[in-house]
Protein backbone atom coordinates (compact mmCIF):
# COMPACT_ATOMS: atom_id res chain seq x y z
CA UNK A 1 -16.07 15.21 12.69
CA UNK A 2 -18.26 13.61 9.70
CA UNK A 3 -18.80 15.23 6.87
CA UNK A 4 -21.03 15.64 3.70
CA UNK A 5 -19.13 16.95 0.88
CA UNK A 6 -22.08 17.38 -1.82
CA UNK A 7 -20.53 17.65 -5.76
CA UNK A 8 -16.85 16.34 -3.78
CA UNK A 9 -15.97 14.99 -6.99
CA UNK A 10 -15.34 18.80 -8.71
CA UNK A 11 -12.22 20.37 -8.79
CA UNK A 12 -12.68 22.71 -5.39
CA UNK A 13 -14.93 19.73 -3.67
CA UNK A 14 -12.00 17.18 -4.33
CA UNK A 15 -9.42 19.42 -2.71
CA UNK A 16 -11.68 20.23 -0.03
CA UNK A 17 -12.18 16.62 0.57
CA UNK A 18 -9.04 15.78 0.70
CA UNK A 19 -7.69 18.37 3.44
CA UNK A 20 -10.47 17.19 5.45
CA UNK A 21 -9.37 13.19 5.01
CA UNK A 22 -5.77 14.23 5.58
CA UNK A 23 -6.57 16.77 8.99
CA UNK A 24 -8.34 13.21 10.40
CA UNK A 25 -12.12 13.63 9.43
CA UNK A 26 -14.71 11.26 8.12
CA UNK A 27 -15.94 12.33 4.68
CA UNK A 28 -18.99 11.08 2.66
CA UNK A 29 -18.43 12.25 -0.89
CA UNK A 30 -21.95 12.89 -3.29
CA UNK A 31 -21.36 13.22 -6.69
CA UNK A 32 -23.10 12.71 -9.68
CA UNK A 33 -19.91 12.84 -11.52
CA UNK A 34 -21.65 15.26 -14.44
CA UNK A 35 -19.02 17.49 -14.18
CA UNK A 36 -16.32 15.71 -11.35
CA UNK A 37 -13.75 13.34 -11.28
CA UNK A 38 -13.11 10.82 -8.29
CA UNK A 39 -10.09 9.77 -9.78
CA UNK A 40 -8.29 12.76 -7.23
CA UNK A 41 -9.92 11.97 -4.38
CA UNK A 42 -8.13 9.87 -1.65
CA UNK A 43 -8.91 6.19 -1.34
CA UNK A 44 -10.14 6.68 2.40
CA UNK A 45 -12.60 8.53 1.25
CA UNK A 46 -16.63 7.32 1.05
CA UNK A 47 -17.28 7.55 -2.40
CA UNK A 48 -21.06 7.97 -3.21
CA UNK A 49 -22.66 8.38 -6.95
CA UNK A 50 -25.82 9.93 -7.06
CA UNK A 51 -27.89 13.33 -7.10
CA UNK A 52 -27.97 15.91 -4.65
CA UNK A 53 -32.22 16.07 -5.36
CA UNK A 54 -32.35 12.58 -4.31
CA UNK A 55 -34.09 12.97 -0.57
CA UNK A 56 -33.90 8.80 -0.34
CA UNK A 57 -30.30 9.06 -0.29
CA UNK A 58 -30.02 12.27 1.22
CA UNK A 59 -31.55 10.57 4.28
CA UNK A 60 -29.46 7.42 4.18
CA UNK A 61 -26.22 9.77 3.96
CA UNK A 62 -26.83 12.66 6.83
CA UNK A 63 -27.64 10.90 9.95
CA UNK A 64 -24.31 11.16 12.49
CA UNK A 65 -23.25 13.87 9.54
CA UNK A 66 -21.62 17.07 11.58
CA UNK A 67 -21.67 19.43 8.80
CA UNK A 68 -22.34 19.63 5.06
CA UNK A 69 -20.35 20.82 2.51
CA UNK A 70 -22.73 22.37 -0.46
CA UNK A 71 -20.97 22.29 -3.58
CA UNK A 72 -22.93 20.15 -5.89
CA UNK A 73 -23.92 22.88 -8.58
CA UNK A 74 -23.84 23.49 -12.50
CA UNK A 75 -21.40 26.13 -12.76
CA UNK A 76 -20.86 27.77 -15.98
CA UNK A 77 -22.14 30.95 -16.94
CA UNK A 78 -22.16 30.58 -20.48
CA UNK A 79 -24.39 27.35 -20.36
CA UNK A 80 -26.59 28.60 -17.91
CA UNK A 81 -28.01 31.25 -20.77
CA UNK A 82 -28.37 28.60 -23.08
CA UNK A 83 -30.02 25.84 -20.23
CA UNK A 84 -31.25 28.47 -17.32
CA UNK A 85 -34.17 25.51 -16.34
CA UNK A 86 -31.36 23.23 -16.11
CA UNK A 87 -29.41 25.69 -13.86
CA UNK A 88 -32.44 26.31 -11.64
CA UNK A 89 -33.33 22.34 -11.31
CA UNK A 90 -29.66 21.26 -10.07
CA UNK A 91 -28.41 24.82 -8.54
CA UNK A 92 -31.81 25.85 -6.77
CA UNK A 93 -33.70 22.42 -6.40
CA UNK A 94 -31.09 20.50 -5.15
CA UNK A 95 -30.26 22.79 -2.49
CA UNK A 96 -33.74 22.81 -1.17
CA UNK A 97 -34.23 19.16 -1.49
CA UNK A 98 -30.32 18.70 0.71
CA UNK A 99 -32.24 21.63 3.26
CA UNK A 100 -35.15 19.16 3.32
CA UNK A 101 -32.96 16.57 4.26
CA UNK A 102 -30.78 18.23 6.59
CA UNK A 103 -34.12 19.21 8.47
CA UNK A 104 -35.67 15.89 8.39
CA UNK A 105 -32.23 13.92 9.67
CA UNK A 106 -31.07 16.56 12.49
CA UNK A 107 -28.24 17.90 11.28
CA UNK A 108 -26.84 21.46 12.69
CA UNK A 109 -24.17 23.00 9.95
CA UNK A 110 -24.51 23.67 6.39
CA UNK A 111 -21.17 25.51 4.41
CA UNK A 112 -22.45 26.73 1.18
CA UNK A 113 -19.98 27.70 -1.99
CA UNK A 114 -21.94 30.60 -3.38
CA UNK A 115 -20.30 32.65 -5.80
CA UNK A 116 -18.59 36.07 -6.73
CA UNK A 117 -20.94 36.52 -9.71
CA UNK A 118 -23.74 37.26 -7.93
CA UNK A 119 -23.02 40.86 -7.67
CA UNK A 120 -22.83 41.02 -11.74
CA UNK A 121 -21.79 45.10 -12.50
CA UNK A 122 -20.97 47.28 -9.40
CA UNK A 123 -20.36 50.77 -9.78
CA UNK A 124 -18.03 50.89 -6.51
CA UNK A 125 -14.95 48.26 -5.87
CA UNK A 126 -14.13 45.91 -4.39
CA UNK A 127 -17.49 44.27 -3.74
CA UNK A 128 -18.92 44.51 -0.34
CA UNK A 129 -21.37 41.62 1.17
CA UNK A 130 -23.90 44.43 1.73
CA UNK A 131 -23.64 45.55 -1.85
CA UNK A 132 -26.83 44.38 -3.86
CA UNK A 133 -26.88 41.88 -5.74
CA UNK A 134 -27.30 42.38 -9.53
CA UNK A 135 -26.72 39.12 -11.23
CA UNK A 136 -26.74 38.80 -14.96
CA UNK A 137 -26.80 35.40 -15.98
CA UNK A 138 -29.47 32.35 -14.72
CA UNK A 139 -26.23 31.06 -13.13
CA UNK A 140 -25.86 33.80 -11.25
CA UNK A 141 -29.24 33.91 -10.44
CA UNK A 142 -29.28 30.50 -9.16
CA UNK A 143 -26.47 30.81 -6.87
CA UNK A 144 -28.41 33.65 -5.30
CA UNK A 145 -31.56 32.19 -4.77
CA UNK A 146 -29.55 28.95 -3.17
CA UNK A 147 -28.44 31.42 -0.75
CA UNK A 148 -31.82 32.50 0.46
CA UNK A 149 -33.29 29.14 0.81
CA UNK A 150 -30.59 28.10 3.13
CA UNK A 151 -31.01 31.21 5.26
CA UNK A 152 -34.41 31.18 4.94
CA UNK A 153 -34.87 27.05 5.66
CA UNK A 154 -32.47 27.33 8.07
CA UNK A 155 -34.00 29.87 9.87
CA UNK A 156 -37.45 28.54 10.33
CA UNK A 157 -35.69 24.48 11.04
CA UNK A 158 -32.76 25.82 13.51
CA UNK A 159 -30.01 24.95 10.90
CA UNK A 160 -26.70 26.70 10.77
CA UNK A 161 -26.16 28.36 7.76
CA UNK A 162 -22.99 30.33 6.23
CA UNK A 163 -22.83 31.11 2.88
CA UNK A 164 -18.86 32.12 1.14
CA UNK A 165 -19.33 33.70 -2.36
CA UNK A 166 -16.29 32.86 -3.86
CA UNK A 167 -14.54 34.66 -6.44
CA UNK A 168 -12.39 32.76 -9.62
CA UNK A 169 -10.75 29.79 -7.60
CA UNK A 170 -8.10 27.95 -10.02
CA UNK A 171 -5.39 25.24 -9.54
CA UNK A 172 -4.45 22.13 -10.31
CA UNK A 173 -6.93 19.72 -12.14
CA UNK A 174 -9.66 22.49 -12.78
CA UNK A 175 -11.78 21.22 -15.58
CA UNK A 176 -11.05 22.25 -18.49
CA UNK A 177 -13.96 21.19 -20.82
CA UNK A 178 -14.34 21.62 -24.76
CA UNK A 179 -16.42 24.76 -24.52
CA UNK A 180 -16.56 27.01 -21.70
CA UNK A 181 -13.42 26.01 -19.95
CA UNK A 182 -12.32 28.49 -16.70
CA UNK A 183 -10.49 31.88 -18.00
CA UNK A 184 -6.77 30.10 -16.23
CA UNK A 185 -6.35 26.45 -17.15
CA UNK A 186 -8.22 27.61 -20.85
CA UNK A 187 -5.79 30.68 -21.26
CA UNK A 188 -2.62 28.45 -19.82
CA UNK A 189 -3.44 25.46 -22.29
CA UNK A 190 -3.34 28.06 -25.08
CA UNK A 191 0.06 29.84 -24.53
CA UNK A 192 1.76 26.44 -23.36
CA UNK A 193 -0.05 24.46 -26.72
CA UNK A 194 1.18 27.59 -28.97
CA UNK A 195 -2.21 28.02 -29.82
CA UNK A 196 -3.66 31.84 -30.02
CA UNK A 197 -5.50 33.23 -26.75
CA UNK A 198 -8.93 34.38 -27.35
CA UNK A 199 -9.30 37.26 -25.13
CA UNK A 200 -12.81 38.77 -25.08
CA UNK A 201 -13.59 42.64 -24.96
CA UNK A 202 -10.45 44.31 -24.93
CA UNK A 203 -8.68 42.45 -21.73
CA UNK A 204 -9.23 45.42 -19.51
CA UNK A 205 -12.14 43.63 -17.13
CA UNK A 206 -10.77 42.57 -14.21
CA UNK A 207 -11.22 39.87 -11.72
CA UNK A 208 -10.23 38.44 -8.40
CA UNK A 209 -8.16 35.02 -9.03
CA UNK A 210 -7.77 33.51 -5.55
CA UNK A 211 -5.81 29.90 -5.05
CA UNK A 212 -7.35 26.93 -4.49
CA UNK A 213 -5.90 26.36 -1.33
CA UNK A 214 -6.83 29.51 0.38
CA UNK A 215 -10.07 28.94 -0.71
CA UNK A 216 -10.18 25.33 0.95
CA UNK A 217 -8.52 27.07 4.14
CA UNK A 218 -11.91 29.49 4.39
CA UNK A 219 -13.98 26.73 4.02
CA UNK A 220 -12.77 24.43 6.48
CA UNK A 221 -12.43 26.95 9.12
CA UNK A 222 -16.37 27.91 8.64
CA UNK A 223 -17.10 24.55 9.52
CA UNK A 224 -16.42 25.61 13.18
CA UNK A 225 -16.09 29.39 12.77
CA UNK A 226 -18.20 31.45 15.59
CA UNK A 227 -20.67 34.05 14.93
CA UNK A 228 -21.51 32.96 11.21
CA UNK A 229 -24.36 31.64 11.35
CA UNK A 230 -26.61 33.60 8.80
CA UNK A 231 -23.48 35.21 7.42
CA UNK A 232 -22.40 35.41 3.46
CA UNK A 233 -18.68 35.98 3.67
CA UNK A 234 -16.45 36.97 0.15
CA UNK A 235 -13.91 34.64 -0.55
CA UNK A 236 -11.23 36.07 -2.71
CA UNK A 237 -7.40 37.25 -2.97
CA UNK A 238 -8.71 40.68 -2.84
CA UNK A 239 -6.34 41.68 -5.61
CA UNK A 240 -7.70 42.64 -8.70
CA UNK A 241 -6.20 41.40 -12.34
CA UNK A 242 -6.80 42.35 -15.68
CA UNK A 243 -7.41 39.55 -18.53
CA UNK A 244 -4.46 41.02 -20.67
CA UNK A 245 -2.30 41.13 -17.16
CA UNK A 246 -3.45 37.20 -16.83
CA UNK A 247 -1.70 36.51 -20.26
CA UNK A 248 1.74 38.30 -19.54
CA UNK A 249 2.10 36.70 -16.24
CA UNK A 250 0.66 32.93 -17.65
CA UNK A 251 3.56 33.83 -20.23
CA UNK A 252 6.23 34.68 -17.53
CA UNK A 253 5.51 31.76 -15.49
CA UNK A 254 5.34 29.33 -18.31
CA UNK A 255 8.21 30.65 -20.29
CA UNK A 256 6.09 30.29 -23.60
CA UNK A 257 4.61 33.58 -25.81
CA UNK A 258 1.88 33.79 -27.04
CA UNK A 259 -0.27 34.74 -30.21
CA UNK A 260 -3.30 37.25 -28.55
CA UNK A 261 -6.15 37.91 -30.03
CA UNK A 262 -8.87 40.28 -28.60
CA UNK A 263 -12.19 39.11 -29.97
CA UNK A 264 -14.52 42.53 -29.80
CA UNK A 265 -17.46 40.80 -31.22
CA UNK A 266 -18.03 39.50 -27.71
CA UNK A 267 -18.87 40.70 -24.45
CA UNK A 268 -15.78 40.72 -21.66
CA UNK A 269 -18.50 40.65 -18.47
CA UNK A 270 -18.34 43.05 -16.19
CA UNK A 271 -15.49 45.81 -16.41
CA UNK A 272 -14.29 45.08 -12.54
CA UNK A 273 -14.64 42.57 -9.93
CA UNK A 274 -12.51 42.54 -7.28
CA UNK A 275 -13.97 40.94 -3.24
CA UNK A 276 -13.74 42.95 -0.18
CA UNK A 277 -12.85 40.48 2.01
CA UNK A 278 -12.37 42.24 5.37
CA UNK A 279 -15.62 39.78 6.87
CA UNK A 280 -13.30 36.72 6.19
CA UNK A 281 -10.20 38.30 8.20
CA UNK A 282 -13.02 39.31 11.13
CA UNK A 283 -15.18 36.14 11.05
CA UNK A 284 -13.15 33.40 9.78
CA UNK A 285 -9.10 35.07 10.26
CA UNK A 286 -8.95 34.56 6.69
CA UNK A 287 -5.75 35.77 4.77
CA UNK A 288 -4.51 34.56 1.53
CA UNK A 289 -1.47 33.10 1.19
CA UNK A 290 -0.79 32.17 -2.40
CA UNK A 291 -0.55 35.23 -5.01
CA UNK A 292 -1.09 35.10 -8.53
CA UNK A 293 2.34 34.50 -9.83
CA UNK A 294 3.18 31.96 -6.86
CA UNK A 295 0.04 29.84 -7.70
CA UNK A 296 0.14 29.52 -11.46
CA UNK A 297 3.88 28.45 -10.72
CA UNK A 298 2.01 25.34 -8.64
CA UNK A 299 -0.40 24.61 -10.85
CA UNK A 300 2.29 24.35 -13.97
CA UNK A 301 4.28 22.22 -11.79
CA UNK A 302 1.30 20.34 -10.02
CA UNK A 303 -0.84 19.60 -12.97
CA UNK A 304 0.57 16.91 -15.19
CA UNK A 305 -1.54 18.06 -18.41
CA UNK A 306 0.38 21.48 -17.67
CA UNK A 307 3.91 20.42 -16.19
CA UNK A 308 5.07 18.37 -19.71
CA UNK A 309 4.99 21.74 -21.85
CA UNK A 310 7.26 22.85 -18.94
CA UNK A 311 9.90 19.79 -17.92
């Protein structure tokens, strides 16, 4: 098959990429390279730089394209309070303007990576699919929106749509920027560095932490998965874990203690967050295979900025 990875140049898009290249698929990557890296992705691989709200490219990209891959987004929560405009012109825009182009160049399949924060605080867990929505940050906000256009487009143009709202993916070469770095490569650099971990609230919350490579699993079977058009699917280990549980097992698997520091002063999220994820077993025979302790032992060993504090 051919396929349209959009933001292929992040850390899940690169993986995702790359299992596709290696299972004997053509791959178009789009990337702006705001927030990716092509340096990970194999050399086979169709390299394009440019924006997802570009419908001039768009069009010379998609025709003979199978199925896209949606995962050009901003995706930090804490920037998307300070730039929501920002947040709605890349997350929301650009998917309309790739649904434009989808319609306009004929193709049939669009796999969107929505997102686990949609459903914000939930009084009852783990999160169901039919559980409202009740985001709490533009991010959030965006992601959900993107959903609806690409139902809503692809309901009115004949376009196959599935959307997978997945939970907090991690592995090796997530970002891990200055400010706002992902809970697991920003806690890990901390206790392997000897530096103090910042925990906000008082590390109860919890969250789902599912493995990059189940998550590129999910995806790649909804490519071809039957009876999903329409659908919005969880993606997650289904196992919940506390933030101070995080830091005892990062410590375990590194071998390194750590200085903690609970800063009260600022919000933890929401208390729990956990994915039902009984629609990817039916729809997609999704099962997660890498647990928490398993996969932070391959990203300390995978990740060369990780694996030197541990040689």
């Amino acid at each position: 098959m051919r396929f349209l990875v959009t933001g292929g140049a992040g850390f899940l898009g690169t993986a995702l990429a790359n299992k596709l290249t290696k299972d004997g698929h053509t791959v178009y990557v789009l990337d702006d390279l705001s927030n990716g890296n092509a340096t990970y992705l194999l050399p086979q691989i169709q390299f394009i730089r440019g924006d997802v709200d570009d419908i001039p490219l768009l069009w010379s990209l998609l025709p003979d394209v199978d199925c896209v891959y949606h995962l050009a987004a901003r995706v930090s929560v804490a920037q998307s309070i300070l730039y929501p405009r920002d947040y709605s012109r890349v997350n929301v825009g650009g998917t309309v303007s790739l649904m434009e182009a989808m319609r306009d160049t004929g193709v049939k399949r669009v796999v969107f990576a929505s997102s686990g924060a949609i459903y914000g605080f939930q009084a009852e867990q783990p999160v169901h699919e039919n559980d409202k929505p009740n985001p709490d940050s533009p991010y959030a906000v965006s992601k959900w929106a993107a959903e609806q256009y690409i139902h809503t487009i692809g309901e009115l143009w004949g376009i196959e749509t599935v959307a997978l709202r997945i939970f907090n993916a991690y592995g090796p070469h997530q970002s891990l920027p200055i400010s706002h770095a992902p809970v697991i490569p920003r806690f890990l650099q901390q206790v392997l560095t000897g530096g103090s971990v910042v925990v906000f609230g008082n590390g109860r919350q919890t969250r789902d932490f599912v493995y990059i490579t189940d998550v590129v699993t999910a995806l790649v079977t909804a490519a071809n998965a039957k009876e999903v058009n329409r659908k919005i699917i969880n993606i997650g280990s289904g196992s919940e874990t506390s933030l101070n549980e995080l830091v005892e097992i990062l410590q375990q698997a590194s071998g390194h203690s750590a200085n903690i520091i609970h800063n009260q002063q600022k919000s933890g999220g929401v208390p729990r967050l956990v994915a039902d994820i009984s629609r990817a077993r039916l729809l997609l025979g999704y099962q997660p295979m890498v647990n928490l302790n398993d996969g932070l032992r391959q990203l300390l060993a995978e990740d060369e900025r990780f694996a030197q504090y541990t040689s």
